[in-house]
C-alpha atoms as a PDB file:
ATOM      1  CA  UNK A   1     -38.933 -19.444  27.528  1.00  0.00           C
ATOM      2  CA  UNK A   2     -38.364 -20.116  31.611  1.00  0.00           C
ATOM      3  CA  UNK A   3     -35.591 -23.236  30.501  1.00  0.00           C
ATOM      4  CA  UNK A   4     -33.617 -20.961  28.178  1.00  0.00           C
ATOM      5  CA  UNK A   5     -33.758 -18.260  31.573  1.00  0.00           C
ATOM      6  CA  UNK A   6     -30.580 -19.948  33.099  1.00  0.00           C
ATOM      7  CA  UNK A   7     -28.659 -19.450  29.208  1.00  0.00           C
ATOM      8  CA  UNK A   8     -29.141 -15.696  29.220  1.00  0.00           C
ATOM      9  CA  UNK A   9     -28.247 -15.350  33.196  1.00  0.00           C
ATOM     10  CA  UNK A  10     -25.132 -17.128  32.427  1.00  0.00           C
ATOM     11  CA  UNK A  11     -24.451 -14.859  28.999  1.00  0.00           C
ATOM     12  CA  UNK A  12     -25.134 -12.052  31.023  1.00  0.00           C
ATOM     13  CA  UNK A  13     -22.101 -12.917  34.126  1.00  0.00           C
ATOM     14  CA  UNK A  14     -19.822 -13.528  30.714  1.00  0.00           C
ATOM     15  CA  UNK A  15     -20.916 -10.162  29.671  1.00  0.00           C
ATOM     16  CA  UNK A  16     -20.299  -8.159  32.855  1.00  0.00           C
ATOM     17  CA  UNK A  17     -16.980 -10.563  33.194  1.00  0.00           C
ATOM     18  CA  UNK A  18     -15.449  -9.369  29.885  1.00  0.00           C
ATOM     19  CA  UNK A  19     -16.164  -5.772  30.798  1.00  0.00           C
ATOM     20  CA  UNK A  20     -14.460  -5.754  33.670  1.00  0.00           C
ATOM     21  CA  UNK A  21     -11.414  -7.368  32.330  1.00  0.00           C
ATOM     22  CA  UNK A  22     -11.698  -4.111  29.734  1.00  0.00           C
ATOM     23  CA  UNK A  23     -12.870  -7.423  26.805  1.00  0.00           C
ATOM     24  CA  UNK A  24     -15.445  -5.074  25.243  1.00  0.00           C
ATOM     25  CA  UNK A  25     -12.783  -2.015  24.602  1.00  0.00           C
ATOM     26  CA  UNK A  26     -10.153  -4.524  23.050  1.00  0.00           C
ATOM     27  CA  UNK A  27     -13.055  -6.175  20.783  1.00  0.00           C
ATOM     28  CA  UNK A  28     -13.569  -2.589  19.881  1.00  0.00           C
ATOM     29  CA  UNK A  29     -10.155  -1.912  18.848  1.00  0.00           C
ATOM     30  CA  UNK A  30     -10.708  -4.998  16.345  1.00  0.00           C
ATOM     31  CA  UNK A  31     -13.786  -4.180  14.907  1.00  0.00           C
ATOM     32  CA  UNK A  32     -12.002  -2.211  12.615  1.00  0.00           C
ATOM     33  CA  UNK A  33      -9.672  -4.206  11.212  1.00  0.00           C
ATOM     34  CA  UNK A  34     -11.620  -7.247  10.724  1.00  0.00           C
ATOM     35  CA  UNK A  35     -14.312  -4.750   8.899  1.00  0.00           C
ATOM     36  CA  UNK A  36     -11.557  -3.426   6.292  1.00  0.00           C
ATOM     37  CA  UNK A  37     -10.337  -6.780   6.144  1.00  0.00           C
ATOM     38  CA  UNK A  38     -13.352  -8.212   5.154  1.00  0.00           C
ATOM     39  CA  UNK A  39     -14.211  -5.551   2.704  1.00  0.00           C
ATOM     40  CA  UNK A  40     -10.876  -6.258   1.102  1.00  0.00           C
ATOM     41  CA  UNK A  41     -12.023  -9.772   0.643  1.00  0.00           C
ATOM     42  CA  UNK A  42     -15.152  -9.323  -0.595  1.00  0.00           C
ATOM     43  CA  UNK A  43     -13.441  -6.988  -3.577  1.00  0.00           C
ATOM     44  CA  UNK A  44     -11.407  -9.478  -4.248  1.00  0.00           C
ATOM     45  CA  UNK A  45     -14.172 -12.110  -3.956  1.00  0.00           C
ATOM     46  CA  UNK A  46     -16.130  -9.381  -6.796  1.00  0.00           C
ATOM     47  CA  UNK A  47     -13.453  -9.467  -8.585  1.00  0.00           C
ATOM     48  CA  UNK A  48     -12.796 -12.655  -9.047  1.00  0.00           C
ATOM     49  CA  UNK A  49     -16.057 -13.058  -9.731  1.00  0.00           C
ATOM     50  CA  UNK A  50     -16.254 -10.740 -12.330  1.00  0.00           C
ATOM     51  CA  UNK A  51     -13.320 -11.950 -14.590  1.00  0.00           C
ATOM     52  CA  UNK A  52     -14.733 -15.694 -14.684  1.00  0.00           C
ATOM     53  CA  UNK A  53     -18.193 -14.528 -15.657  1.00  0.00           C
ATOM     54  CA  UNK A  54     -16.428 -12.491 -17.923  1.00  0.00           C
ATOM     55  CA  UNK A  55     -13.980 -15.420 -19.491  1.00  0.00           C
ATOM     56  CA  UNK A  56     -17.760 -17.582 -19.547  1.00  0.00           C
ATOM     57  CA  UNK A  57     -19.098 -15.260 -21.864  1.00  0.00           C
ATOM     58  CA  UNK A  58     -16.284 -14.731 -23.829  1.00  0.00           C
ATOM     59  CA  UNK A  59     -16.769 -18.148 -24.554  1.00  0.00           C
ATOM     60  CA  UNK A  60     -19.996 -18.041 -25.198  1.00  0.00           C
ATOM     61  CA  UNK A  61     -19.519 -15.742 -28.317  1.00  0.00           C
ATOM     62  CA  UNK A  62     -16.568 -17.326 -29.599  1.00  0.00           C
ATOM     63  CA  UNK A  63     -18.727 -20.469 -29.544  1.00  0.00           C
ATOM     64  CA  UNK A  64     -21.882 -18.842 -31.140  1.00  0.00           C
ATOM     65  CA  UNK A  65     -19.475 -17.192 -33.673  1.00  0.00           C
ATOM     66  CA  UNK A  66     -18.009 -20.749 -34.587  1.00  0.00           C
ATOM     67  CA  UNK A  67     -21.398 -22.200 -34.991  1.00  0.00           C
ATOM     68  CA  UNK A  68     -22.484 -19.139 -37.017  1.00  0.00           C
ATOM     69  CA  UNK A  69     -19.387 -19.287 -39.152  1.00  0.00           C
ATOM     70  CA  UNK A  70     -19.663 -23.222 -39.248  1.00  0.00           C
ATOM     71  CA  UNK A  71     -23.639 -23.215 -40.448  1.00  0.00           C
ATOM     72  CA  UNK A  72     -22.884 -20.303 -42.910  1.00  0.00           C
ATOM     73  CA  UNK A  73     -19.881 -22.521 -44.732  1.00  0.00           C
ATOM     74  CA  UNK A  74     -21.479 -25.906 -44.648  1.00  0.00           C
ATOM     75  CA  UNK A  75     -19.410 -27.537 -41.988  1.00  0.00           C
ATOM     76  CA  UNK A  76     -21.281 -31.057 -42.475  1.00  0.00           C
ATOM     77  CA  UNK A  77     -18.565 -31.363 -45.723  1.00  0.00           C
ATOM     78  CA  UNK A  78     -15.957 -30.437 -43.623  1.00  0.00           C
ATOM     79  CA  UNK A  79     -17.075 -33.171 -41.529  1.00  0.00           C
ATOM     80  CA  UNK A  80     -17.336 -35.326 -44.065  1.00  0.00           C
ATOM     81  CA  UNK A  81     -13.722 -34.652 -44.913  1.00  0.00           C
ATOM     82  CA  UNK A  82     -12.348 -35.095 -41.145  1.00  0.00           C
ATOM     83  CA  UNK A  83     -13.782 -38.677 -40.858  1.00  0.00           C
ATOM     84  CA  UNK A  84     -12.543 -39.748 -44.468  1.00  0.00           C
ATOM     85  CA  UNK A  85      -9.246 -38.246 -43.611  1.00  0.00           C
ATOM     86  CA  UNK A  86      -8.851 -40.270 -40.184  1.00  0.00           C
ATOM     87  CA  UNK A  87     -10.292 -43.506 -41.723  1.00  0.00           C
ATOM     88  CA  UNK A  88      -7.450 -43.140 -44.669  1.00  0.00           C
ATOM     89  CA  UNK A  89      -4.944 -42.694 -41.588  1.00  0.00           C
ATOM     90  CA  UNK A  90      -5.988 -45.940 -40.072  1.00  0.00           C
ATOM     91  CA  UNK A  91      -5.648 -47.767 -43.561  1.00  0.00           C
ATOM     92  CA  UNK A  92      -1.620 -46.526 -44.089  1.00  0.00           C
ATOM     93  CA  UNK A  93       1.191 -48.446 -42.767  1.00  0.00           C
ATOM     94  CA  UNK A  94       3.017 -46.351 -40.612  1.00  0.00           C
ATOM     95  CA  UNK A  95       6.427 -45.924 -42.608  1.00  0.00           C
ATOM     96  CA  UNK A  96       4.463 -45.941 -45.649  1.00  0.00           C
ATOM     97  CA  UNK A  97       4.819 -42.743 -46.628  1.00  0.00           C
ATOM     98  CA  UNK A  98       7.908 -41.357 -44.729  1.00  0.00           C
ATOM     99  CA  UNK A  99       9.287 -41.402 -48.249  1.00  0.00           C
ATOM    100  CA  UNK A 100       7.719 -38.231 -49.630  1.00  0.00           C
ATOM    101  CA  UNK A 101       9.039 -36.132 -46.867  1.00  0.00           C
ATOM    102  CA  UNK A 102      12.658 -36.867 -47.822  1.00  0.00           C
ATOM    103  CA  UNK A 103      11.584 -36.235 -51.135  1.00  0.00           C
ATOM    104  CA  UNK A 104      14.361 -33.559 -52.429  1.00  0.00           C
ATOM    105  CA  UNK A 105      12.177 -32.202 -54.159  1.00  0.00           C
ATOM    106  CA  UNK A 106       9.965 -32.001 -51.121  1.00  0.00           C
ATOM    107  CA  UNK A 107      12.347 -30.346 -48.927  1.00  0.00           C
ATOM    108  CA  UNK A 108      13.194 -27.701 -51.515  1.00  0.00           C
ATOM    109  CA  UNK A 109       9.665 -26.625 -51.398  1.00  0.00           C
ATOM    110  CA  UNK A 110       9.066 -26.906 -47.543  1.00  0.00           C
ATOM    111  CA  UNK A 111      12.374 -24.865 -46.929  1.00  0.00           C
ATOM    112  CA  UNK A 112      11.508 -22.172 -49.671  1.00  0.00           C
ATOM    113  CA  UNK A 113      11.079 -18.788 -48.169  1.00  0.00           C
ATOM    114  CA  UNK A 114       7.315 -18.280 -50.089  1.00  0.00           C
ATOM    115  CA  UNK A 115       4.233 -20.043 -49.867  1.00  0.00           C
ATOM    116  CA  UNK A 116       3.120 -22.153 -52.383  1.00  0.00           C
ATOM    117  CA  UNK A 117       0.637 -25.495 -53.249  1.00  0.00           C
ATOM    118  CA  UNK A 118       1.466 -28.661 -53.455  1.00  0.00           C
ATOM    119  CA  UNK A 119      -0.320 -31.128 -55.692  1.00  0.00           C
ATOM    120  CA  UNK A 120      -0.139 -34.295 -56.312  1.00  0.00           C
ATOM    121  CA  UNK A 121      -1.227 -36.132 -59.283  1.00  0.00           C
ATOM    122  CA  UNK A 122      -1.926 -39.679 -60.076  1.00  0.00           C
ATOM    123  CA  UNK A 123      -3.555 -42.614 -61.221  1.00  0.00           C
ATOM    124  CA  UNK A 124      -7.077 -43.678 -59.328  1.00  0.00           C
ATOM    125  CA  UNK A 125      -6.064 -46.043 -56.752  1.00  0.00           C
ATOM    126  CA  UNK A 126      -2.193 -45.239 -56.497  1.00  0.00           C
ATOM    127  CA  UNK A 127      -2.595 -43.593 -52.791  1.00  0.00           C
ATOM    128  CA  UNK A 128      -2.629 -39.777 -53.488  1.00  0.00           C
ATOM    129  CA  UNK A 129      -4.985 -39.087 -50.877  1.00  0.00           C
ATOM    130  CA  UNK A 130      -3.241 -41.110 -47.992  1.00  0.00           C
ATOM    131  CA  UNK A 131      -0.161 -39.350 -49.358  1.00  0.00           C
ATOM    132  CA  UNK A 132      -1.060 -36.285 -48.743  1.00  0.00           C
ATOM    133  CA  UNK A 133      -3.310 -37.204 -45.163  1.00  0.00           C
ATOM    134  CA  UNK A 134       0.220 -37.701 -44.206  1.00  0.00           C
ATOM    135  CA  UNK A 135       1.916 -34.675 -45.248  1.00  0.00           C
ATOM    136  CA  UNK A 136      -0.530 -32.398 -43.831  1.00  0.00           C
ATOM    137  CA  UNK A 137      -0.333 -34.011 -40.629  1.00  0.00           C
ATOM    138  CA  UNK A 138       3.214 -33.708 -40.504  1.00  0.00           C
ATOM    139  CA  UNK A 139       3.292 -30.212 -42.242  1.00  0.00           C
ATOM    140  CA  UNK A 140       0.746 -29.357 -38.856  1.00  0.00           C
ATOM    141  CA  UNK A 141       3.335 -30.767 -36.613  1.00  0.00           C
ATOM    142  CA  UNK A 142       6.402 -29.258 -38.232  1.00  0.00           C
ATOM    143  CA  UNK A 143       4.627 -26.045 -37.984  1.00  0.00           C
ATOM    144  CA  UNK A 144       3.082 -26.109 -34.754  1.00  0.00           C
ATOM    145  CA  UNK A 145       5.708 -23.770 -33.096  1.00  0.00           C
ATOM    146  CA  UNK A 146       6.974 -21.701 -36.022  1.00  0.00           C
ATOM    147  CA  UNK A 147       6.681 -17.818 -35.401  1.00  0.00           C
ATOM    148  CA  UNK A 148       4.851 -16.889 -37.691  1.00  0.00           C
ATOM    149  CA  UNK A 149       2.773 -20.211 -38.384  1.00  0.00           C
ATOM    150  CA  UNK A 150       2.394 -20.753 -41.771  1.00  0.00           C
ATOM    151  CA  UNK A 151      -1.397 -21.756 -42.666  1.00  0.00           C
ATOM    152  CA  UNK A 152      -2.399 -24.727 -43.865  1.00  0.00           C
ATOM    153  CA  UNK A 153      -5.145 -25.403 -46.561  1.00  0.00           C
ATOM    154  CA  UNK A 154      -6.146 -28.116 -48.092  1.00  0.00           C
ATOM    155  CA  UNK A 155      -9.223 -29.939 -49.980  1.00  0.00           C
ATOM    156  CA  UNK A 156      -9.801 -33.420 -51.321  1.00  0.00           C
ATOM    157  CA  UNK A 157     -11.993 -33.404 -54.755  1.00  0.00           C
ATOM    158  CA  UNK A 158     -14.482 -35.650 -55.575  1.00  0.00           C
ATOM    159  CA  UNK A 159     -16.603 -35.809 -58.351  1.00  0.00           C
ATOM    160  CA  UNK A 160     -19.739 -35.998 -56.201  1.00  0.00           C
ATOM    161  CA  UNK A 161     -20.886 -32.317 -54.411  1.00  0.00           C
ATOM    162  CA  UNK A 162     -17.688 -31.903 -52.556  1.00  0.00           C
ATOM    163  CA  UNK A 163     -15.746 -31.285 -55.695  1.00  0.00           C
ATOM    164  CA  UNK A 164     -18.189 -28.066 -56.335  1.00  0.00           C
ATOM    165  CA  UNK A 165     -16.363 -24.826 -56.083  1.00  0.00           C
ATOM    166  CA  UNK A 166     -18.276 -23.274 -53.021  1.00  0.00           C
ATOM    167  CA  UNK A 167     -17.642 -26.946 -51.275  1.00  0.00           C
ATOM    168  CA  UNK A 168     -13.836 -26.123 -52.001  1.00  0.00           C
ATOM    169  CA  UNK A 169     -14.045 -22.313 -51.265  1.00  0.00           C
ATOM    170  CA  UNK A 170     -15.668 -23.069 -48.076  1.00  0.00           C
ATOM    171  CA  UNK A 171     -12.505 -25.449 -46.461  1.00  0.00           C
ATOM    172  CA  UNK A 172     -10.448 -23.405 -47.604  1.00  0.00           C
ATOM    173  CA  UNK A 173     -12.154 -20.723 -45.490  1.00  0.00           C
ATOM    174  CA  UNK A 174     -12.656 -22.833 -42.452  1.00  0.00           C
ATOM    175  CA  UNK A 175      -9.205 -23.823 -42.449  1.00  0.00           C
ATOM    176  CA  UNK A 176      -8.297 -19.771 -42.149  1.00  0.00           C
ATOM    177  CA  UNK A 177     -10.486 -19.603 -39.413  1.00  0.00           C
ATOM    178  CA  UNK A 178      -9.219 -21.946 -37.732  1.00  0.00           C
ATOM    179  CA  UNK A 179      -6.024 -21.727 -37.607  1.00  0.00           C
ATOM    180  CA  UNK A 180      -6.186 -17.404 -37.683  1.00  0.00           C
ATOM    181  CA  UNK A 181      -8.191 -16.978 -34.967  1.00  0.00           C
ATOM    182  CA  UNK A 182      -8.207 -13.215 -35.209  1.00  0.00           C
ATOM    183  CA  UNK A 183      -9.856 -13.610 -39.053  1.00  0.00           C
ATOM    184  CA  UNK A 184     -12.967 -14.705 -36.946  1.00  0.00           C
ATOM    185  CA  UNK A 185     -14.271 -11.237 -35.571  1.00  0.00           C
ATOM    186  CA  UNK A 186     -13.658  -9.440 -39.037  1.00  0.00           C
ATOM    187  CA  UNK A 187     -15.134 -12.418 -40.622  1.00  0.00           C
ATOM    188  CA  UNK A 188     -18.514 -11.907 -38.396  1.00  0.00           C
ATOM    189  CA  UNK A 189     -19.011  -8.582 -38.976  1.00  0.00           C
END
């Protein structure tokens, strides 16, 4: 305690020094501004706070929703589908199927002011499927910043479980959910 004797003798001449020089009146006069100040900031800090814990659970739900939507319709099909339609994108030449989209017949269709399906029909083995991989992801591009975006459904049968009616009722769903994002909360209720 006697070494630290010389530290508060020296604190105390700075202390008598900034009185007479009128330091403690002027530190006085601050006080209050640095106090409203720093309430300010710590409002804002609150705030801030506030609206990311807020976005983190907002989040939260729409994830638990998705996975609660996504157990309820069987998403391991819809899986399925996604990796079969990516591997069929890898096996298709790049120009390959450019021609369908200038297909009159085609454009009459996209350009037609209702919705509608498109189906195409074929032999086993002539390329429906990577046909239409390819129109969908161009129909999803073309449509990416229409106002209002048109939605997209599609399915590909098979004669194993994924050509069962709930299998196709269920993509069709997921696809609405997807891309109607508002669909979601009525959907959970």
């Amino acid at each position: 305690m006697l070494e630290h004797v010389a530290v508060i003798d020296d604190c105390d001449t700075l202390g008598q020094k900034l009185d007479a020089e009128n330091g403690i009146h002027k530190l006085s006069q601050r006080v209050p501004t640095i106090v409203s100040d720093f309430v300010k900031d710590a409002a804002l800090l609150r705030d801030r706070i506030g609206n990311a814990t807020l976005e983190l659970v907002t989040d939260i739900k729409k994830l638990l929703q998705n996975n609660k939507i996504q157990k309820l319709l069987g998403v391991n099909k819809d899986r399925q589908r996604s990796e079969m339609q990516s591997e069929l994108r890898e096996l298709r030449a790049i120009d390959a199927c450019k021609w369908v989209l200038a297909d009159p017949k085609f454009i009459k269709r996209y350009n037609a002011p209702d919705s509608g399906q498109l189906v195409i029909l074929g032999h086993i083995g002539c390329g429906k499927t990577v046909i239409i991989v390819h129109v969908i992801k161009e129909l999803i591009r073309r449509n990416k910043h229409k106002l209002p975006r048109p939605v997209i459904c599609y399915y590909y049968y098979s004669n194993d479980e994924r050509g069962k009616a709930v299998c196709i009722y269920s993509s069709h769903i997921l696809h609405l959910l997807d891309q109607q994002e508002g669909l979601k909360v009525k959907f959970d209720r």
